[in-house]
PDB file of N, CA and C in Angstrom:
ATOM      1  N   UNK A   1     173.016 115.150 120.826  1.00  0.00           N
ATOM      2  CA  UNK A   1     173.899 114.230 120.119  1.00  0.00           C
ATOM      3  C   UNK A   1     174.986 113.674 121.030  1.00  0.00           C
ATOM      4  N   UNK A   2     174.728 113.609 121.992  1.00  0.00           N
ATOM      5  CA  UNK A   2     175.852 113.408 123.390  1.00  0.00           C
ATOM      6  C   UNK A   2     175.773 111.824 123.115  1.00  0.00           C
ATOM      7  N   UNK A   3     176.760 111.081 122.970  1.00  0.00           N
ATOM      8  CA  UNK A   3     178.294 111.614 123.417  1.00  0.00           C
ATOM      9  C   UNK A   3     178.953 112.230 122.640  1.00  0.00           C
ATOM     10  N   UNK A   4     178.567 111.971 120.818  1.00  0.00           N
ATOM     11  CA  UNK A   4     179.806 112.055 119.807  1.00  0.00           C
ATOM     12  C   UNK A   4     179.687 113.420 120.134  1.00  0.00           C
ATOM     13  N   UNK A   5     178.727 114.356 120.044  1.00  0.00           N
ATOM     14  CA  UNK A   5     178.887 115.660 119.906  1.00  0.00           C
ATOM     15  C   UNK A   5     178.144 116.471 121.315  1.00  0.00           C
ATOM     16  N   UNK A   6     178.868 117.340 121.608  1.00  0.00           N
ATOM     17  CA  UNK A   6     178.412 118.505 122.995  1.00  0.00           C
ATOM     18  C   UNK A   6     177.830 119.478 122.506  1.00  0.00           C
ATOM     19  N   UNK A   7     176.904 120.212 123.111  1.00  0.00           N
ATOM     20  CA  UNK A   7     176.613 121.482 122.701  1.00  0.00           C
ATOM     21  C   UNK A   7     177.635 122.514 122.993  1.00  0.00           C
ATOM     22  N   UNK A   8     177.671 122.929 121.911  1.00  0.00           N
ATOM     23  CA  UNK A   8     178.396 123.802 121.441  1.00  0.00           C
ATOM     24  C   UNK A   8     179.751 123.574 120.061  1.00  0.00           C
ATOM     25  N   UNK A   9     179.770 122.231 120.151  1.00  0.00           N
ATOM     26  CA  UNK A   9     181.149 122.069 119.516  1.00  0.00           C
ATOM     27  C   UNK A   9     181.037 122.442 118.129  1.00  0.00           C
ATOM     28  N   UNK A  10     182.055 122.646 117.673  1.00  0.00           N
ATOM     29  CA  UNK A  10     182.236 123.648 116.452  1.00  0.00           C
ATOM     30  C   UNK A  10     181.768 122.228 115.019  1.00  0.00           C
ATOM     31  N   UNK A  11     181.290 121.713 114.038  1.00  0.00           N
ATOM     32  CA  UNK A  11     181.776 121.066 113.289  1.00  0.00           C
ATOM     33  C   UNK A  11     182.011 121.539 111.957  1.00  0.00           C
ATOM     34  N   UNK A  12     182.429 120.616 111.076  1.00  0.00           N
ATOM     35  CA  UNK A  12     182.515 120.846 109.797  1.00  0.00           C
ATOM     36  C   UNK A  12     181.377 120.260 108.622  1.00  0.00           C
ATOM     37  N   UNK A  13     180.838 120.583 107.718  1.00  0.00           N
ATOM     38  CA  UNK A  13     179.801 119.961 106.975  1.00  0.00           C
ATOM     39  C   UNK A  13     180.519 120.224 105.926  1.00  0.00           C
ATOM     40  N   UNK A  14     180.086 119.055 105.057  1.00  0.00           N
ATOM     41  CA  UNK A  14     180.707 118.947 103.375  1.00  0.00           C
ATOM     42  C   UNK A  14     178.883 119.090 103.002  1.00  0.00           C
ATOM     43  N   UNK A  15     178.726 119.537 101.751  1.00  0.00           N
ATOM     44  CA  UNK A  15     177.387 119.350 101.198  1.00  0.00           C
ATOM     45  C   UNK A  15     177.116 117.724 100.827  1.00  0.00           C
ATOM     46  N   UNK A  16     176.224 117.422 100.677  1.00  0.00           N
ATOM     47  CA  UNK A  16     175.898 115.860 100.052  1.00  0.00           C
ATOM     48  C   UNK A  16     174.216 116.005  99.496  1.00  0.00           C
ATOM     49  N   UNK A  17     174.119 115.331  98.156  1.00  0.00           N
ATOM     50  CA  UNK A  17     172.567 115.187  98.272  1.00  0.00           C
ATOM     51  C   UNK A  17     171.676 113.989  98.907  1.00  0.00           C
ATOM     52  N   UNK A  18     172.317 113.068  99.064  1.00  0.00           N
ATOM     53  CA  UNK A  18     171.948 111.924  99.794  1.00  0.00           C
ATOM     54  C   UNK A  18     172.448 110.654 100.822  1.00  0.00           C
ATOM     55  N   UNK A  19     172.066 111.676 102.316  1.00  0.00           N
ATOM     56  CA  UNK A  19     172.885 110.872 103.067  1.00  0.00           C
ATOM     57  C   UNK A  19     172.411 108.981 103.125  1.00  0.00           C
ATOM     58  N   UNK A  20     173.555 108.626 104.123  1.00  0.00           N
ATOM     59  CA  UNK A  20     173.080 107.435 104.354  1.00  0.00           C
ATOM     60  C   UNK A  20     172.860 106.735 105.812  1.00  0.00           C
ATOM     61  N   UNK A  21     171.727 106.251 106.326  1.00  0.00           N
ATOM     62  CA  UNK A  21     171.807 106.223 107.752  1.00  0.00           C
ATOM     63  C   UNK A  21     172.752 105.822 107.982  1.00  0.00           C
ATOM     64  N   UNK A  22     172.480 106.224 109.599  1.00  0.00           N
ATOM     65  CA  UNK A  22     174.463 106.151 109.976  1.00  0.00           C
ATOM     66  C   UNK A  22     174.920 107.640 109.855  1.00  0.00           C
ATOM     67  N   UNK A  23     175.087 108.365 109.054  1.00  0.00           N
ATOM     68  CA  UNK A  23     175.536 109.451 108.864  1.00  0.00           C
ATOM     69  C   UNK A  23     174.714 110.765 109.902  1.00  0.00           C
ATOM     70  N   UNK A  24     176.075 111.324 109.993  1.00  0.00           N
ATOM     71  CA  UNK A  24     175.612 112.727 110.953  1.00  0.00           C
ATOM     72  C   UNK A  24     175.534 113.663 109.759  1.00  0.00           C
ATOM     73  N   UNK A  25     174.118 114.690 109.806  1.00  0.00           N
ATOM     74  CA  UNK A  25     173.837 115.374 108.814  1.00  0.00           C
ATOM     75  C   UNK A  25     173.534 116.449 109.976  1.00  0.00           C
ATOM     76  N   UNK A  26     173.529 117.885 109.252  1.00  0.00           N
ATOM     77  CA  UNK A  26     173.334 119.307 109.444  1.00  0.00           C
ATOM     78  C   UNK A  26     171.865 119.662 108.514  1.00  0.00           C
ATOM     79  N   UNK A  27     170.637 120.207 108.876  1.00  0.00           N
ATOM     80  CA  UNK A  27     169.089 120.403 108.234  1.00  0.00           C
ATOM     81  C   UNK A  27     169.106 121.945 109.089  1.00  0.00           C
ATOM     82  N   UNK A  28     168.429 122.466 108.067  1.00  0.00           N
ATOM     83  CA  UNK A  28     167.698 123.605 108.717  1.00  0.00           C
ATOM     84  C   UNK A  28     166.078 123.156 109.396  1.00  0.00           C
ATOM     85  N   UNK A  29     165.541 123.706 110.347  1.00  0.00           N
ATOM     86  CA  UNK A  29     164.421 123.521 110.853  1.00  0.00           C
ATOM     87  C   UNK A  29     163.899 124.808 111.089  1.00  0.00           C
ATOM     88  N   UNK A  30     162.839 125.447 110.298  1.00  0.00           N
ATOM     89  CA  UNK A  30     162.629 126.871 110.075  1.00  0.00           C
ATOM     90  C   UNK A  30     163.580 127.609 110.399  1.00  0.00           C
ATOM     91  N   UNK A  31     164.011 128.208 111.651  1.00  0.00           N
ATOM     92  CA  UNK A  31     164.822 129.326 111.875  1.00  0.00           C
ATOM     93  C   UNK A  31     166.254 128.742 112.745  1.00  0.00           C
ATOM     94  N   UNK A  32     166.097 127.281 113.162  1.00  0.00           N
ATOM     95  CA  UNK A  32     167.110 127.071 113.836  1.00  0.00           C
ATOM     96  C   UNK A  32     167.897 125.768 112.860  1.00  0.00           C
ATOM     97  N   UNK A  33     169.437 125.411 112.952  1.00  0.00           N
ATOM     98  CA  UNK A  33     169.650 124.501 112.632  1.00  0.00           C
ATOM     99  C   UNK A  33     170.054 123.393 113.818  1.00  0.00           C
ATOM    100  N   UNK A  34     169.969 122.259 112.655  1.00  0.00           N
ATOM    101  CA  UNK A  34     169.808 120.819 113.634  1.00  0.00           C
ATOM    102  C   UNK A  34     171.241 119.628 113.699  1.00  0.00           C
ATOM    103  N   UNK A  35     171.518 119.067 114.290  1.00  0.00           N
ATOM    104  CA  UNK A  35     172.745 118.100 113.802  1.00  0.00           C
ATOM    105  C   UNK A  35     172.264 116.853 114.334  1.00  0.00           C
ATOM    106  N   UNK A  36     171.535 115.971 113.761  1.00  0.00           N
ATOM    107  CA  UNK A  36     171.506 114.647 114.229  1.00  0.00           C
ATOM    108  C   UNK A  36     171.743 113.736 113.187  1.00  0.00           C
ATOM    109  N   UNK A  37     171.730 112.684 113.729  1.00  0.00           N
ATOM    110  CA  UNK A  37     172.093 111.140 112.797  1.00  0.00           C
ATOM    111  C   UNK A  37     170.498 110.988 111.791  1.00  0.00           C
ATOM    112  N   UNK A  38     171.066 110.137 111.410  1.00  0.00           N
ATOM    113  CA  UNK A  38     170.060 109.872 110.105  1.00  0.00           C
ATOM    114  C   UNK A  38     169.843 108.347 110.290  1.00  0.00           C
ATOM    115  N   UNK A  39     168.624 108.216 110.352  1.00  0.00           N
ATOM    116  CA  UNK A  39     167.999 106.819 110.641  1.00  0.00           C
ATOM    117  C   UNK A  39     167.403 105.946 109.365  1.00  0.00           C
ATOM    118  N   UNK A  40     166.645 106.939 108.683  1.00  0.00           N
ATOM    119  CA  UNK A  40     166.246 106.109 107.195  1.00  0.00           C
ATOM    120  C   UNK A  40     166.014 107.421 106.577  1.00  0.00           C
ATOM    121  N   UNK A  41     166.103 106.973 105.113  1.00  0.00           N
ATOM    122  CA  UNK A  41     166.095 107.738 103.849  1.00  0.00           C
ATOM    123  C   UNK A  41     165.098 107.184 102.602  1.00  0.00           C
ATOM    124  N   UNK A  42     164.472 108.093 102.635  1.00  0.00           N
ATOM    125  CA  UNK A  42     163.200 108.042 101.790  1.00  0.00           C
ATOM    126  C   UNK A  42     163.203 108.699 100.621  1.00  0.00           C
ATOM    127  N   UNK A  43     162.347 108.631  99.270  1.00  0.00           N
ATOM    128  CA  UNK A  43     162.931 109.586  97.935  1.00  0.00           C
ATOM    129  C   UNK A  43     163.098 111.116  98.361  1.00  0.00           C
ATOM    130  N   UNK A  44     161.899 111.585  99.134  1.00  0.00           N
ATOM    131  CA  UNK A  44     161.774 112.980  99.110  1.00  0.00           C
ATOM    132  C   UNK A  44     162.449 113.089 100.678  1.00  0.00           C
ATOM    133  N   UNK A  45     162.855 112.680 101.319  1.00  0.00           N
ATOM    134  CA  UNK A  45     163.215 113.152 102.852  1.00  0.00           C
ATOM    135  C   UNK A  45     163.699 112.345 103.655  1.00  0.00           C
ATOM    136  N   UNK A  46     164.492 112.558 105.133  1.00  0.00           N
ATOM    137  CA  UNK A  46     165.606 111.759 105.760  1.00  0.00           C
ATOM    138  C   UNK A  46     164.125 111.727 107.304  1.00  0.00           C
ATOM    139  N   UNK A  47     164.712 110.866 108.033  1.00  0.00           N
ATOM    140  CA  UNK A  47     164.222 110.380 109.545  1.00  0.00           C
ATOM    141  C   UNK A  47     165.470 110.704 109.990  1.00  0.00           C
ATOM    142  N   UNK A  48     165.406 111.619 111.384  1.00  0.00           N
ATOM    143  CA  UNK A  48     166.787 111.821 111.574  1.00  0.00           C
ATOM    144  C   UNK A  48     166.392 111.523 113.063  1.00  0.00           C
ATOM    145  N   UNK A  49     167.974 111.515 114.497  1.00  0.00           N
ATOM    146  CA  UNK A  49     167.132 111.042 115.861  1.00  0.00           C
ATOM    147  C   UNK A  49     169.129 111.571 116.447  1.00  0.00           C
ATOM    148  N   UNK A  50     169.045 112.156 117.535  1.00  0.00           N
ATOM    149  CA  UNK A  50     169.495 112.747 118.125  1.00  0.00           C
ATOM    150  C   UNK A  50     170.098 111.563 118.874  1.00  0.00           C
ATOM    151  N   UNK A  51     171.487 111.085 119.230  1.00  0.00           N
ATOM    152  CA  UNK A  51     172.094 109.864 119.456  1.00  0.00           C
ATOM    153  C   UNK A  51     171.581 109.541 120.948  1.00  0.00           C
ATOM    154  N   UNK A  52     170.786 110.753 121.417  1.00  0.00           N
ATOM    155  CA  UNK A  52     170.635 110.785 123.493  1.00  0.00           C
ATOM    156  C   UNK A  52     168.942 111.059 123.087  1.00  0.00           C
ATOM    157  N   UNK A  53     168.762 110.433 122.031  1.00  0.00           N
ATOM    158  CA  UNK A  53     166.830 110.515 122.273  1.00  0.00           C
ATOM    159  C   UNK A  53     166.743 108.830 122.133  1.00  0.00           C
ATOM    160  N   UNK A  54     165.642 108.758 122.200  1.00  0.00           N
ATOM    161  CA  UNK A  54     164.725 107.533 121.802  1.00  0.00           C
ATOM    162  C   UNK A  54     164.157 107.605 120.863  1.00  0.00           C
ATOM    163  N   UNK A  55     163.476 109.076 120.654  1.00  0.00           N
ATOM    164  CA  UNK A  55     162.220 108.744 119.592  1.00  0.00           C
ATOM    165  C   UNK A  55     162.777 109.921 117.900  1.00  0.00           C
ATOM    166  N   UNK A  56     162.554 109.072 117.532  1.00  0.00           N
ATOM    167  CA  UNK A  56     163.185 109.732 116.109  1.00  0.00           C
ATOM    168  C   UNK A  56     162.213 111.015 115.304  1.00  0.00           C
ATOM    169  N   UNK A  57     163.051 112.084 114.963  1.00  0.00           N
ATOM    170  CA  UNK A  57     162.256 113.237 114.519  1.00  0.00           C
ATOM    171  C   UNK A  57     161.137 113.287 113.247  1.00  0.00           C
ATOM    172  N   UNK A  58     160.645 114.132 113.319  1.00  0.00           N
ATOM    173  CA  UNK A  58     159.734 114.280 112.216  1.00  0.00           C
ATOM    174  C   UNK A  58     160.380 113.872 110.732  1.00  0.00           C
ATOM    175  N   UNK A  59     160.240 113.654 109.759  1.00  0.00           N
ATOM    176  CA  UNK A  59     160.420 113.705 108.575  1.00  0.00           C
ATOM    177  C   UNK A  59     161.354 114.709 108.546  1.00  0.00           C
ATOM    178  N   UNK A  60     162.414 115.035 107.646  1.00  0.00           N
ATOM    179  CA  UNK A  60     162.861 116.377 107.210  1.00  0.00           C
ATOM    180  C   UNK A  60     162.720 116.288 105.407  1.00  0.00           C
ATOM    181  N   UNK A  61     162.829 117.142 104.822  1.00  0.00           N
ATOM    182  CA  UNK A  61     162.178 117.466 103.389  1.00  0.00           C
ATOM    183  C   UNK A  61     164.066 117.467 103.267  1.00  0.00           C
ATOM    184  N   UNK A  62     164.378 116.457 101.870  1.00  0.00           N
ATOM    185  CA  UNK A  62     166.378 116.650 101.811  1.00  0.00           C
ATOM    186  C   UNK A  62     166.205 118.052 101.324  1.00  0.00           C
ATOM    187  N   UNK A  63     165.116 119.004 100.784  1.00  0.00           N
ATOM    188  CA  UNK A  63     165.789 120.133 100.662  1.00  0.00           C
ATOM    189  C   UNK A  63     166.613 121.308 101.389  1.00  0.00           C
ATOM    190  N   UNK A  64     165.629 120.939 102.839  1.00  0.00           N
ATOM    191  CA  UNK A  64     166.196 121.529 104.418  1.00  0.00           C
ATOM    192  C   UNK A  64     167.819 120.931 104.714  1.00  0.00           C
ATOM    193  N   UNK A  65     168.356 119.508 103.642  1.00  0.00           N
ATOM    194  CA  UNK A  65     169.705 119.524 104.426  1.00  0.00           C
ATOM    195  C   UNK A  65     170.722 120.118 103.850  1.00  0.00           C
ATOM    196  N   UNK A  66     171.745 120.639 105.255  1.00  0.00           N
ATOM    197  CA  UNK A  66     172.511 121.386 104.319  1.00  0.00           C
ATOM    198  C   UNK A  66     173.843 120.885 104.335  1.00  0.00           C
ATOM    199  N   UNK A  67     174.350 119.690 104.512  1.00  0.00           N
ATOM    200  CA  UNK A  67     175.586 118.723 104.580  1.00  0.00           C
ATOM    201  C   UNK A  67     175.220 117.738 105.749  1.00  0.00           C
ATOM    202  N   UNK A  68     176.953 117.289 105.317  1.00  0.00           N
ATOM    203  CA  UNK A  68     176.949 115.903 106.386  1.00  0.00           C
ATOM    204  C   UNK A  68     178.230 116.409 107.190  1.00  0.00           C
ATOM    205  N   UNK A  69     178.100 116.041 108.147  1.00  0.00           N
ATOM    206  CA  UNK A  69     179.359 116.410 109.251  1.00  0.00           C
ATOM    207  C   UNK A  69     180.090 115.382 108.949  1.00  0.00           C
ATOM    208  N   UNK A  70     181.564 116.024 109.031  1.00  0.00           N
ATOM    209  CA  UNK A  70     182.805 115.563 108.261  1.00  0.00           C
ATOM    210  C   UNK A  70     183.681 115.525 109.642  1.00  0.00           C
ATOM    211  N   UNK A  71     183.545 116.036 110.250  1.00  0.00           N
ATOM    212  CA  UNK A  71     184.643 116.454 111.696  1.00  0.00           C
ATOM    213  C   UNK A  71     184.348 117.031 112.318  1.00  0.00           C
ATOM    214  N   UNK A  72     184.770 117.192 113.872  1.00  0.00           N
ATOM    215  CA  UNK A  72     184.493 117.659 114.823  1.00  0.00           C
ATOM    216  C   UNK A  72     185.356 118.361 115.335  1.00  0.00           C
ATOM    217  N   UNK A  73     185.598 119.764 115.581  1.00  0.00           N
ATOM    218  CA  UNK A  73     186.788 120.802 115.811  1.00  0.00           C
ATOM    219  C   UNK A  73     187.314 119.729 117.567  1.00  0.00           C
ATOM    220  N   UNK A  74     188.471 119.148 117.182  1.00  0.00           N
ATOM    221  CA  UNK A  74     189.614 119.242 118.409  1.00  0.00           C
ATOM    222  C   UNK A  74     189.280 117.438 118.454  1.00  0.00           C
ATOM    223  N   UNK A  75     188.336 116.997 117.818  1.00  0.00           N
ATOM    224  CA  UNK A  75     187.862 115.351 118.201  1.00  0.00           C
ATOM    225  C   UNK A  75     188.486 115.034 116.734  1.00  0.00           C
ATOM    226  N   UNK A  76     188.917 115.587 115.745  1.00  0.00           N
ATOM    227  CA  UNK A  76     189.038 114.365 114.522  1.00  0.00           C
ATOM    228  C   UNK A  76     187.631 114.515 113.610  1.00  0.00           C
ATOM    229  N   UNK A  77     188.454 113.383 112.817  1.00  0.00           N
ATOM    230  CA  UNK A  77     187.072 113.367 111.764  1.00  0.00           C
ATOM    231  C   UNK A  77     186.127 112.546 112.127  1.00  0.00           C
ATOM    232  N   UNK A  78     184.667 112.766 111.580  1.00  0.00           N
ATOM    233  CA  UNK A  78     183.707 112.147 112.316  1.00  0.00           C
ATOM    234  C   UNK A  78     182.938 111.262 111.362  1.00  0.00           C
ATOM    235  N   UNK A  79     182.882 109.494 111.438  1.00  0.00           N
ATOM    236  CA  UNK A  79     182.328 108.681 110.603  1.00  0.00           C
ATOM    237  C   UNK A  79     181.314 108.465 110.585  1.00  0.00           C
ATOM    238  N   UNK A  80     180.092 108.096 109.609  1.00  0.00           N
ATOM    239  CA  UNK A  80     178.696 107.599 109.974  1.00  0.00           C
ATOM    240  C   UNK A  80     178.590 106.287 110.339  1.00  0.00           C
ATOM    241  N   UNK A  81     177.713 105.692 110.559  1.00  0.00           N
ATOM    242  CA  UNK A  81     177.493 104.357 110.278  1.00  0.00           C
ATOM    243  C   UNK A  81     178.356 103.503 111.734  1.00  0.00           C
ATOM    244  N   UNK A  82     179.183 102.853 111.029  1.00  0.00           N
ATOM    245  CA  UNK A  82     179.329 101.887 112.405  1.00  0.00           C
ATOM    246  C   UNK A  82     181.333 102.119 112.359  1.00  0.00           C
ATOM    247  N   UNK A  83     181.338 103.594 111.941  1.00  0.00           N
ATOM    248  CA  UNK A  83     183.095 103.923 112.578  1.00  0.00           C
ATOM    249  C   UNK A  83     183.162 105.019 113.107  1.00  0.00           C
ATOM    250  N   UNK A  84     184.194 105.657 113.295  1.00  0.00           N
ATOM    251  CA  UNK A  84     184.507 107.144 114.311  1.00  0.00           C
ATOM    252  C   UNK A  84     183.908 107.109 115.210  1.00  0.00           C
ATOM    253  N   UNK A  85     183.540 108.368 115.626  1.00  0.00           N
ATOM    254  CA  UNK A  85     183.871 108.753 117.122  1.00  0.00           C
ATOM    255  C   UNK A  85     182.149 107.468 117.510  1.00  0.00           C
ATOM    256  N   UNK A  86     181.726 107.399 117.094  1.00  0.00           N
ATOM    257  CA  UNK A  86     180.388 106.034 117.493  1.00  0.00           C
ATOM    258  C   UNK A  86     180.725 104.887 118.089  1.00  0.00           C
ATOM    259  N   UNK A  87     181.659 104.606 116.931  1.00  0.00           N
ATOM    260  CA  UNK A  87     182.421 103.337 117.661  1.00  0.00           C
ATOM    261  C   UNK A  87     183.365 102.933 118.955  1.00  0.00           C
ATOM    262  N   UNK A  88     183.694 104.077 119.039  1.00  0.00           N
ATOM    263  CA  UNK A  88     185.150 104.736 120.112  1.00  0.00           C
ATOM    264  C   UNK A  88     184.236 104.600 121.078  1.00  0.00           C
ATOM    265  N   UNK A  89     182.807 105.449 121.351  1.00  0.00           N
ATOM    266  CA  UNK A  89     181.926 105.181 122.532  1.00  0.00           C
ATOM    267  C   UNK A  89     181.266 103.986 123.134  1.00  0.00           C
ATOM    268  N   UNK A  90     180.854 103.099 121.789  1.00  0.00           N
ATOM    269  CA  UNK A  90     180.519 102.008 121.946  1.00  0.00           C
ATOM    270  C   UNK A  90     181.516 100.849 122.555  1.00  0.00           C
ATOM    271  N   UNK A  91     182.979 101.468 122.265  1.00  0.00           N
ATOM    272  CA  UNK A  91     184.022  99.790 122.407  1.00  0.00           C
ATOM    273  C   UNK A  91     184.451 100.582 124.091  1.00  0.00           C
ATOM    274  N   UNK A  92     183.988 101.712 124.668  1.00  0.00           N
ATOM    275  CA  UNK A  92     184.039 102.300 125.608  1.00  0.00           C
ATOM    276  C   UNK A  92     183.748 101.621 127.148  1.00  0.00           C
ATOM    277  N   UNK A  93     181.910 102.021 126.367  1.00  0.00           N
ATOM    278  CA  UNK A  93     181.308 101.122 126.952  1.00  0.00           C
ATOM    279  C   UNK A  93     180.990  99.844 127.205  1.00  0.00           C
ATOM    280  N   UNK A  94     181.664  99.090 126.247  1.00  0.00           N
ATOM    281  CA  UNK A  94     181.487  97.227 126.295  1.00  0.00           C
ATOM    282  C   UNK A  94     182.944  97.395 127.107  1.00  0.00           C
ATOM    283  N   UNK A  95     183.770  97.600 127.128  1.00  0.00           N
ATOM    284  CA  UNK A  95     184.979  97.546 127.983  1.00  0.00           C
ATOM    285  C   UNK A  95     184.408  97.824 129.725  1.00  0.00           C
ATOM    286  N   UNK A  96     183.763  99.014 130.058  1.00  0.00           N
ATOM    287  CA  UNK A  96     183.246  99.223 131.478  1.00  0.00           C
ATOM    288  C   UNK A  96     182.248  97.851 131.782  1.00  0.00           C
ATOM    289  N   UNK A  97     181.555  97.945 131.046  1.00  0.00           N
ATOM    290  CA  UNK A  97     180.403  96.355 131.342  1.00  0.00           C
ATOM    291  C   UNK A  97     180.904  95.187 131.550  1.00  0.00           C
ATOM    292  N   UNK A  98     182.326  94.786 130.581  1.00  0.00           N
ATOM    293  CA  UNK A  98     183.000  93.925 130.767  1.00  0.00           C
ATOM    294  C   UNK A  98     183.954  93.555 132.105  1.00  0.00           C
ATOM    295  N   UNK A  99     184.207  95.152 132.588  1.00  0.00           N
ATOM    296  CA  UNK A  99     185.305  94.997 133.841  1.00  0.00           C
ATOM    297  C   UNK A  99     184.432  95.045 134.875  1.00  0.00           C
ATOM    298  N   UNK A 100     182.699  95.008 134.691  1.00  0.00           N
ATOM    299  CA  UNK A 100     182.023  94.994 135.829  1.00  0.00           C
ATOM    300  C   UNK A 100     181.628  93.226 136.188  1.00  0.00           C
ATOM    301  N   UNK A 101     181.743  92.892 135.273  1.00  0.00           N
ATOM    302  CA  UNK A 101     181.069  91.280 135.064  1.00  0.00           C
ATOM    303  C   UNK A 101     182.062  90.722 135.858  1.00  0.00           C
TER     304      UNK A 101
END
């Protein structure tokens, strides 16, 4: 999930029954849990994709999720969609591209 999130960082999850892409969600995956973004939402299950992949994960069943990340211990609260810490990276990087041009 690099940049918004490092391995290891602590977050917070609120429960939700239906995220919305854009949104950072928490799923169990048999024995381990997962934290990636959510790409599309289907009746029975989410497409979710890790912000430093390309290729988006298997299906998850919404019964496997177990919230949406709300904040990030020491970063603030954390938005889906097109605010928080996403945006902060994005207006980051159009600023470096810009001072290269």
């Amino acid at each position: 999930m690099a940049p918004t999130l490092a391995p290891g960082d602590l977050v917070r999850v609120e429960p939700t029954r239906v995220p919305t892409p854009g949104d950072v969600v928490t799923f169990s995956l048999g024995r381990d849990v997962v934290t990636h973004r959510v790409v599309k939402v289907t009746r029975d299950s989410i497409v979710c994709r890790g912000d430093n992949r390309r290729a988006a994960d298997p299906p998850v069943p919404l019964a496997a999720l177990i919230g949406r990340v709300v904040e990030v211990a020491g970063k603030g609260p954390l938005r889906g969609g097109r605010g928080g810490l996403w945006s902060a990276s994005a207006r980051r990087f159009a600023r470096r591209v810009r001072a290269r041009l």
